[in-house]
C-alpha atoms as a PDB file:
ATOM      1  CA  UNK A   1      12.053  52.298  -8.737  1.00  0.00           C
ATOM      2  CA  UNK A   2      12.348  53.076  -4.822  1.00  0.00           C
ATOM      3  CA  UNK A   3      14.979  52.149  -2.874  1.00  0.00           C
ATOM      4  CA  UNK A   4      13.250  49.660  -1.574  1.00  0.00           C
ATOM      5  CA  UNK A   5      12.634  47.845  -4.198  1.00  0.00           C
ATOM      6  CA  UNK A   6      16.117  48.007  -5.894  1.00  0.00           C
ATOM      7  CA  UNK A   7      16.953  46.253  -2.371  1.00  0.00           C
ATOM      8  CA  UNK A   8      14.272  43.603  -2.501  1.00  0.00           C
ATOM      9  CA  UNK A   9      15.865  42.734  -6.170  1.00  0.00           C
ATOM     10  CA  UNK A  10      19.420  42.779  -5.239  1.00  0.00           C
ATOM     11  CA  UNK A  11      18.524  40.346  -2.303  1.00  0.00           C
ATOM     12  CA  UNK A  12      16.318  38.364  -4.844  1.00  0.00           C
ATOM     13  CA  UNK A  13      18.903  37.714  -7.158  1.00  0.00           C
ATOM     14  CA  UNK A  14      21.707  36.934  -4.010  1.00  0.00           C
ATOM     15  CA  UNK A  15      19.827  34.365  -2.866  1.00  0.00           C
ATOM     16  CA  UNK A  16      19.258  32.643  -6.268  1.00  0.00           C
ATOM     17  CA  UNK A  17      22.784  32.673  -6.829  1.00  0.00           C
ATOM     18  CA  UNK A  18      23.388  31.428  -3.571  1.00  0.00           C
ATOM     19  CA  UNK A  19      21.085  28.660  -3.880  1.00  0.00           C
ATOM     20  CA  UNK A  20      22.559  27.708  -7.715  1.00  0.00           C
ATOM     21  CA  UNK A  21      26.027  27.637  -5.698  1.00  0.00           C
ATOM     22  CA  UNK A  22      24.673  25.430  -2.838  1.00  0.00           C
ATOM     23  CA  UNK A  23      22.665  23.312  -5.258  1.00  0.00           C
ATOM     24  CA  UNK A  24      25.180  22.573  -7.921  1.00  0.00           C
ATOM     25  CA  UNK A  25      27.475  19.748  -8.424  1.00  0.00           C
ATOM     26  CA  UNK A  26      30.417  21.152  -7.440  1.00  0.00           C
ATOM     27  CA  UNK A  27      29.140  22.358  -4.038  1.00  0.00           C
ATOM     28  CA  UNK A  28      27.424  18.920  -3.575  1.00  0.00           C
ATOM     29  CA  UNK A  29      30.914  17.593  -4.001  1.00  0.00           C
ATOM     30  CA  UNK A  30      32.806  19.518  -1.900  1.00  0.00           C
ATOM     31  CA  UNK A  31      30.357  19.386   0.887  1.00  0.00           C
ATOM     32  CA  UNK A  32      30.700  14.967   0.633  1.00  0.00           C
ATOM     33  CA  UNK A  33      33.909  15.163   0.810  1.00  0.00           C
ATOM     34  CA  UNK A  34      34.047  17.835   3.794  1.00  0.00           C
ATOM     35  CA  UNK A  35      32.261  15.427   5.748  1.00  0.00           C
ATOM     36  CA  UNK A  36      34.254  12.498   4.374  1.00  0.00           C
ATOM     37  CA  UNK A  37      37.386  14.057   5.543  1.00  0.00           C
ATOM     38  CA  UNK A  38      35.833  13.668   8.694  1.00  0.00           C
ATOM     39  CA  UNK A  39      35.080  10.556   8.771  1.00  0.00           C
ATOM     40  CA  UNK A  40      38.064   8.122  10.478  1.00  0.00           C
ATOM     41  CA  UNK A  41      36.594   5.077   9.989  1.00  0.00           C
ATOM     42  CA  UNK A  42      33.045   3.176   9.661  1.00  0.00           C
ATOM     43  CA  UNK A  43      31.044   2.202  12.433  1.00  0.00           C
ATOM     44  CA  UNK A  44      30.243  -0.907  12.206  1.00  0.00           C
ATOM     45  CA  UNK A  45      29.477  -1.900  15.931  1.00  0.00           C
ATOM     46  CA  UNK A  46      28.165  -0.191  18.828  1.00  0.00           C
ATOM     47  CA  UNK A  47      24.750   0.874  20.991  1.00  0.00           C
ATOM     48  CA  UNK A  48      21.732   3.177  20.200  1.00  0.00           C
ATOM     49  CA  UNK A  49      19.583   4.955  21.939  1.00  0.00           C
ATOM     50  CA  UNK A  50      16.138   5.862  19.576  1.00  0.00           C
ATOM     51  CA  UNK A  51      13.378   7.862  20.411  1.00  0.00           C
ATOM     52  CA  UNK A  52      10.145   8.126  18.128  1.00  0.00           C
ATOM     53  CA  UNK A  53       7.813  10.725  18.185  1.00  0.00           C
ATOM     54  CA  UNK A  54       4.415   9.897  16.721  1.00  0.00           C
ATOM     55  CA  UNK A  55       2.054  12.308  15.535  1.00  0.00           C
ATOM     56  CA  UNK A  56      -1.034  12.255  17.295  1.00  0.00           C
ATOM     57  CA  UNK A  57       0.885  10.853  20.757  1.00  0.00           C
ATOM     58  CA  UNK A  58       1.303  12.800  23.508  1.00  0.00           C
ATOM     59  CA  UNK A  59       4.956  10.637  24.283  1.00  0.00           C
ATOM     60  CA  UNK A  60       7.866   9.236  21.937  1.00  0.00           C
ATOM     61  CA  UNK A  61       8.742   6.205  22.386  1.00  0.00           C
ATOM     62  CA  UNK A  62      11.961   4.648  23.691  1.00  0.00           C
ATOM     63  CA  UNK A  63      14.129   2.164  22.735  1.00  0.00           C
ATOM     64  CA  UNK A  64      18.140   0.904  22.945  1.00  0.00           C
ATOM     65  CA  UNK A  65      20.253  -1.442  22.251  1.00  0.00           C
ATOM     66  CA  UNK A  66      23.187  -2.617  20.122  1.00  0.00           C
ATOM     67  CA  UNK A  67      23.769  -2.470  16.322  1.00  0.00           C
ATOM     68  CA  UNK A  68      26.741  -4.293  14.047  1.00  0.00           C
ATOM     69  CA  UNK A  69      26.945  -4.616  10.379  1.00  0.00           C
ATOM     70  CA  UNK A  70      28.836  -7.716   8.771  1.00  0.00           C
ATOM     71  CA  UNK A  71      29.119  -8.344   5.452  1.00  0.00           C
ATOM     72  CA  UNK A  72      26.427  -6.073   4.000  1.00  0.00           C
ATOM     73  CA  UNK A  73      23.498  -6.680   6.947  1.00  0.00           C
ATOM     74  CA  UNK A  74      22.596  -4.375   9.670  1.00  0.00           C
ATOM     75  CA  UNK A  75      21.439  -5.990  12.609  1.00  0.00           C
ATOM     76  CA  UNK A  76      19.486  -3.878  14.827  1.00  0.00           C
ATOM     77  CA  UNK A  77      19.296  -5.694  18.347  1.00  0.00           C
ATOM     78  CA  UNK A  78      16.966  -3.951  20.426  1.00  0.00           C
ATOM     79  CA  UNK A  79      16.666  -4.657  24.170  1.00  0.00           C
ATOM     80  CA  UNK A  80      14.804  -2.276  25.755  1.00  0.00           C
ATOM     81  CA  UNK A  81      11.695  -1.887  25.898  1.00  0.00           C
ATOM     82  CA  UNK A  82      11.574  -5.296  24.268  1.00  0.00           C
ATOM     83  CA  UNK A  83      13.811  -7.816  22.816  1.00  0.00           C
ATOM     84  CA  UNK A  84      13.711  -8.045  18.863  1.00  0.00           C
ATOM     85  CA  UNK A  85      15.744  -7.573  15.973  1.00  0.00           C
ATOM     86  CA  UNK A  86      16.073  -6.091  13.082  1.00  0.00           C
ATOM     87  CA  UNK A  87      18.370  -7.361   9.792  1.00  0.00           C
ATOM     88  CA  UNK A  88      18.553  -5.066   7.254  1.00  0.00           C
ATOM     89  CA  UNK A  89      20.565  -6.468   3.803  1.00  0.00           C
ATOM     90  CA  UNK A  90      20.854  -4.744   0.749  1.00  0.00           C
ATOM     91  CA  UNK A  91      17.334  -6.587  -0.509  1.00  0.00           C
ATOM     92  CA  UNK A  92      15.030  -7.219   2.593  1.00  0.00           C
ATOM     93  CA  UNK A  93      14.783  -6.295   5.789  1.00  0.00           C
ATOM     94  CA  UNK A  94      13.276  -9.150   8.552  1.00  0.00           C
ATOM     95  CA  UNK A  95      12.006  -8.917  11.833  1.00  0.00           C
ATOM     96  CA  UNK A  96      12.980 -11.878  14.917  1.00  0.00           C
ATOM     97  CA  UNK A  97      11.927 -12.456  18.322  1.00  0.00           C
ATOM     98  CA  UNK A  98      13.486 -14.568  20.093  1.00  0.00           C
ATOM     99  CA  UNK A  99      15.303 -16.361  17.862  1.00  0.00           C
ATOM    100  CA  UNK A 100      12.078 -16.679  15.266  1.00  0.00           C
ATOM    101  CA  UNK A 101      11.486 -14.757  11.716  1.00  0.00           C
ATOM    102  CA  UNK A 102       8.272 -12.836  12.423  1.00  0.00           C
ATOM    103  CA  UNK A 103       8.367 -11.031   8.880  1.00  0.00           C
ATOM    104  CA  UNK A 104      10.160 -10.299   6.193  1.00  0.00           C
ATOM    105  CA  UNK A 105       9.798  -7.658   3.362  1.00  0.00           C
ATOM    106  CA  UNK A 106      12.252  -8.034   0.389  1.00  0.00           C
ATOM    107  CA  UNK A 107      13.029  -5.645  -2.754  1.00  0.00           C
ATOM    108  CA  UNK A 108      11.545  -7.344  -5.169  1.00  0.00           C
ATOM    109  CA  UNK A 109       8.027  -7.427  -3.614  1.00  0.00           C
ATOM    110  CA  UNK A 110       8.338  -4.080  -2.322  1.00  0.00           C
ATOM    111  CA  UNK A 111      10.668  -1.774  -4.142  1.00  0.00           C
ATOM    112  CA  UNK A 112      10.831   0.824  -1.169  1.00  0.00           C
ATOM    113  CA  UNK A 113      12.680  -1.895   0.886  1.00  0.00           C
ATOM    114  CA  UNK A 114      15.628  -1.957  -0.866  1.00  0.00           C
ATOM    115  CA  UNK A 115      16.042   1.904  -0.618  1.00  0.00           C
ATOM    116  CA  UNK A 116      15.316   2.170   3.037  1.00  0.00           C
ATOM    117  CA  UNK A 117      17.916  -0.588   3.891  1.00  0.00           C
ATOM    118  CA  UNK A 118      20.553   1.635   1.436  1.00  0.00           C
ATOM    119  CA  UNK A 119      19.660   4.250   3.862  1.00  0.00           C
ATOM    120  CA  UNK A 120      19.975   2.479   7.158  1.00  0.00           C
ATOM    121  CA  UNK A 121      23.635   0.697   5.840  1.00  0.00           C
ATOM    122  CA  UNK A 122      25.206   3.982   4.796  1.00  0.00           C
ATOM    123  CA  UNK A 123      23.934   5.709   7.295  1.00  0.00           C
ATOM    124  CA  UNK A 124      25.181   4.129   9.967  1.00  0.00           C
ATOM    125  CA  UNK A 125      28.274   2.852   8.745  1.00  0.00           C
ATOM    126  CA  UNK A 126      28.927   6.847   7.511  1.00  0.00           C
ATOM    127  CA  UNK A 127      29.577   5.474   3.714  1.00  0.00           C
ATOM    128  CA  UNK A 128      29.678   8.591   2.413  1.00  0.00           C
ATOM    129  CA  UNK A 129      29.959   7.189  -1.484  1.00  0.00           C
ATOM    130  CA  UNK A 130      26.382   5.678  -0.762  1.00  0.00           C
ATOM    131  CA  UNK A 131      25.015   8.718   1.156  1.00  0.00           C
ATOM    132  CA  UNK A 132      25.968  10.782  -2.049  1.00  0.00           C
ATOM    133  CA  UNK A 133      23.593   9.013  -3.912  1.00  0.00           C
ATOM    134  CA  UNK A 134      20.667   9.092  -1.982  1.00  0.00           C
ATOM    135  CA  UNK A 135      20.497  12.437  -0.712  1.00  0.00           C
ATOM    136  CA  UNK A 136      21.158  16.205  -1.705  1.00  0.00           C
ATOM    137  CA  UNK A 137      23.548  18.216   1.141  1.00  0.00           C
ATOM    138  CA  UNK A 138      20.978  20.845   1.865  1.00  0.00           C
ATOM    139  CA  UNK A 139      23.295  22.705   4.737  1.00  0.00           C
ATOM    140  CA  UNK A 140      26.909  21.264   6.349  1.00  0.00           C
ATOM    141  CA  UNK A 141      28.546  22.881   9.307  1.00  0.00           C
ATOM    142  CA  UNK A 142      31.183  22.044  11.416  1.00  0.00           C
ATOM    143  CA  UNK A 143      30.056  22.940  15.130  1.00  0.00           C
ATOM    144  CA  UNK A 144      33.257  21.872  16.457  1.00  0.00           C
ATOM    145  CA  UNK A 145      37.123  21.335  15.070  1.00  0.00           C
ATOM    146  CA  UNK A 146      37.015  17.638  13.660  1.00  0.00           C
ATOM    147  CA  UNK A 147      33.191  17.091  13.806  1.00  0.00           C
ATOM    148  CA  UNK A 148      30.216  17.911  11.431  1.00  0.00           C
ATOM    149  CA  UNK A 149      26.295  18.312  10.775  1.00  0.00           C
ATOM    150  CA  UNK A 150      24.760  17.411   7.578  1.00  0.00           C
ATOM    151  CA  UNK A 151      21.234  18.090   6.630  1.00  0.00           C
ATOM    152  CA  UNK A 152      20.177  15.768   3.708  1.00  0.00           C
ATOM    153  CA  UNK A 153      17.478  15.704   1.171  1.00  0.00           C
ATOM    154  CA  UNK A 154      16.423  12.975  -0.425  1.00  0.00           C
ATOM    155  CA  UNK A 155      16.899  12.642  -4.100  1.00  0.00           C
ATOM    156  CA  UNK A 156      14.530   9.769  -5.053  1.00  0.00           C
ATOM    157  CA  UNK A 157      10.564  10.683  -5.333  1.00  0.00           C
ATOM    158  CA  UNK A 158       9.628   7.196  -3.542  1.00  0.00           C
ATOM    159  CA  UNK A 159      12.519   7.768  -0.680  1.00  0.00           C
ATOM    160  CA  UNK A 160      11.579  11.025  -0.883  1.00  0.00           C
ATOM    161  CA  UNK A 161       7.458  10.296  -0.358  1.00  0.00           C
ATOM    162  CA  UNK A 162       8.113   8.499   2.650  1.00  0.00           C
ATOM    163  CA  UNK A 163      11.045  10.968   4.353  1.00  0.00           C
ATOM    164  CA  UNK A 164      11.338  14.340   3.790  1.00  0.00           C
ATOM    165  CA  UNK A 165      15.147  15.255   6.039  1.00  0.00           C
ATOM    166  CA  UNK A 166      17.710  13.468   7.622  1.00  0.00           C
ATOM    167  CA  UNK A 167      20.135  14.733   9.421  1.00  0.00           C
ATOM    168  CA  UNK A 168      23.245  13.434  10.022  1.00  0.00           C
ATOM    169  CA  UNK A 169      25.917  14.096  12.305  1.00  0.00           C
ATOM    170  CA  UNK A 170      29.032  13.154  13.671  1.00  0.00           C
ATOM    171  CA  UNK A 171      32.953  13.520  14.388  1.00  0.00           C
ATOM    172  CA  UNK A 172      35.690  10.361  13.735  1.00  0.00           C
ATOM    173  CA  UNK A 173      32.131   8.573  12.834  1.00  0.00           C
ATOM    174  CA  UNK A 174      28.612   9.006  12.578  1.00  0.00           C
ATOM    175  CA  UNK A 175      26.989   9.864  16.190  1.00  0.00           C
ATOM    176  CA  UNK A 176      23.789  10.863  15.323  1.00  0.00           C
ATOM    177  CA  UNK A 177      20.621  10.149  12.886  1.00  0.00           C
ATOM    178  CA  UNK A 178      17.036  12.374  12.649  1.00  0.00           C
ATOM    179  CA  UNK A 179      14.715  11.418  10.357  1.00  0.00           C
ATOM    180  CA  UNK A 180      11.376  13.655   9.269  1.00  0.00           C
ATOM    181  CA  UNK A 181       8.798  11.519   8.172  1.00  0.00           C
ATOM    182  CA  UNK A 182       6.191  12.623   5.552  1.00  0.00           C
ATOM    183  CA  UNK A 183       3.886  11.916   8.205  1.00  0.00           C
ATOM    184  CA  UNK A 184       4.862  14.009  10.615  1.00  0.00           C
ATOM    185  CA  UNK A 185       7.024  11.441  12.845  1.00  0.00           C
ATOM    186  CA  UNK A 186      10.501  12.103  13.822  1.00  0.00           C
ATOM    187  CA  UNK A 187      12.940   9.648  14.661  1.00  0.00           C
ATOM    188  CA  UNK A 188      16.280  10.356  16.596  1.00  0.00           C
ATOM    189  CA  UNK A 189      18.979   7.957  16.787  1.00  0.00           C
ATOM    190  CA  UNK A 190      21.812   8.415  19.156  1.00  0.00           C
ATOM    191  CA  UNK A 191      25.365   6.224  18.127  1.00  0.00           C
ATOM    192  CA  UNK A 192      28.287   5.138  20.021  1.00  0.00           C
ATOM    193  CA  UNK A 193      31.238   2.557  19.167  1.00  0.00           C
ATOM    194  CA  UNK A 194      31.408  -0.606  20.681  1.00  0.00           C
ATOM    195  CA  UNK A 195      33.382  -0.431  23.914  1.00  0.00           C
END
């Protein structure tokens, strides 16, 4: 065997023990509760700023305004470019317009709903418990003392059809969201407290 190839197999196995170590409980574990060391306390109120880039257009998109969760529903208030609104509960997530339903989708019509609305809640709120169960840590870092970047998998095959990485990221509390779509869109989502 050359030397070359004794090196290409020593670097072979490394990295499939390195992946069984990043992959396995334990490390899943540790790298939750990393983060959740973190983590001071949820945010439950504050602004966005989300940009969406479509496939296919030459521009994202732009949008802000302010978020709060109570008791279990998201409400994403969007002022600019438009006023709506968002509410996102643990079993349907509605759309309203000045002050009118426009739709609603609930879980038991549409199973994805549920799971996307798990993903929005602990997301945003940084419920680290929840995030555990929906995604996979495939890399943490901590770019700075106190703060940290997570990028997440997720574990479900229908979350998991529909978006392919999230990252998270964050000091005290979540500050930042990007999500990779299936179909090629991206969504970043910039978070501040309430002031």
């Amino acid at each position: 065997m050359t030397p070359r190839a004794q090196l290409t197999g020593l670097l072979t196995r490394v990295c499939v023990v390195l992946c069984c170590l990043l992959c396995s409980p334990l490390a899943q574990a540790d790298a939750w509760a990393r983060v959740a060391g973190h983590l001071a306390q949820p945010l439950t109120e504050g602004e966005f700023t989300q940009v969406k880039h479509i496939a296919g257009l030459p521009l994202p998109l732009h949008s802000e305004g302010r978020f709060a969760i109570v008791q279990s529903v998201l409400r994403w208030q969007t002022r600019t470019p438009f006023a709506s609104e968002l509410r996102i509960t643990p079993t349907e997530v509605s759309h309203w317009e000045e002050g009118i339903q426009v739709w609603q989708a609930d879980a038991q019509a549409q199973p994805m709903v549920a799971t996307l609305a798990q993903v929005m809640l602990s997301l945003v709120a940084g419920d680290v418990d929840a995030m555990a169960h929906l995604f996979r840590v495939k890399n943490v870092s901590e770019p700075a003392p106190g703060c940290w970047q997570l990028a997440l998998q997720p574990v479900d095959a229908l979350l998991a059809a529909h978006i392919t990485q999230v990252h998270v990221n964050g000091c005290a509390t979540v500050t930042g969201l990007a999500f990779t779509e299936a179909s090629g869109d991206r969504t970043e989502i910039s978070l501040s407290p309430a002031q």
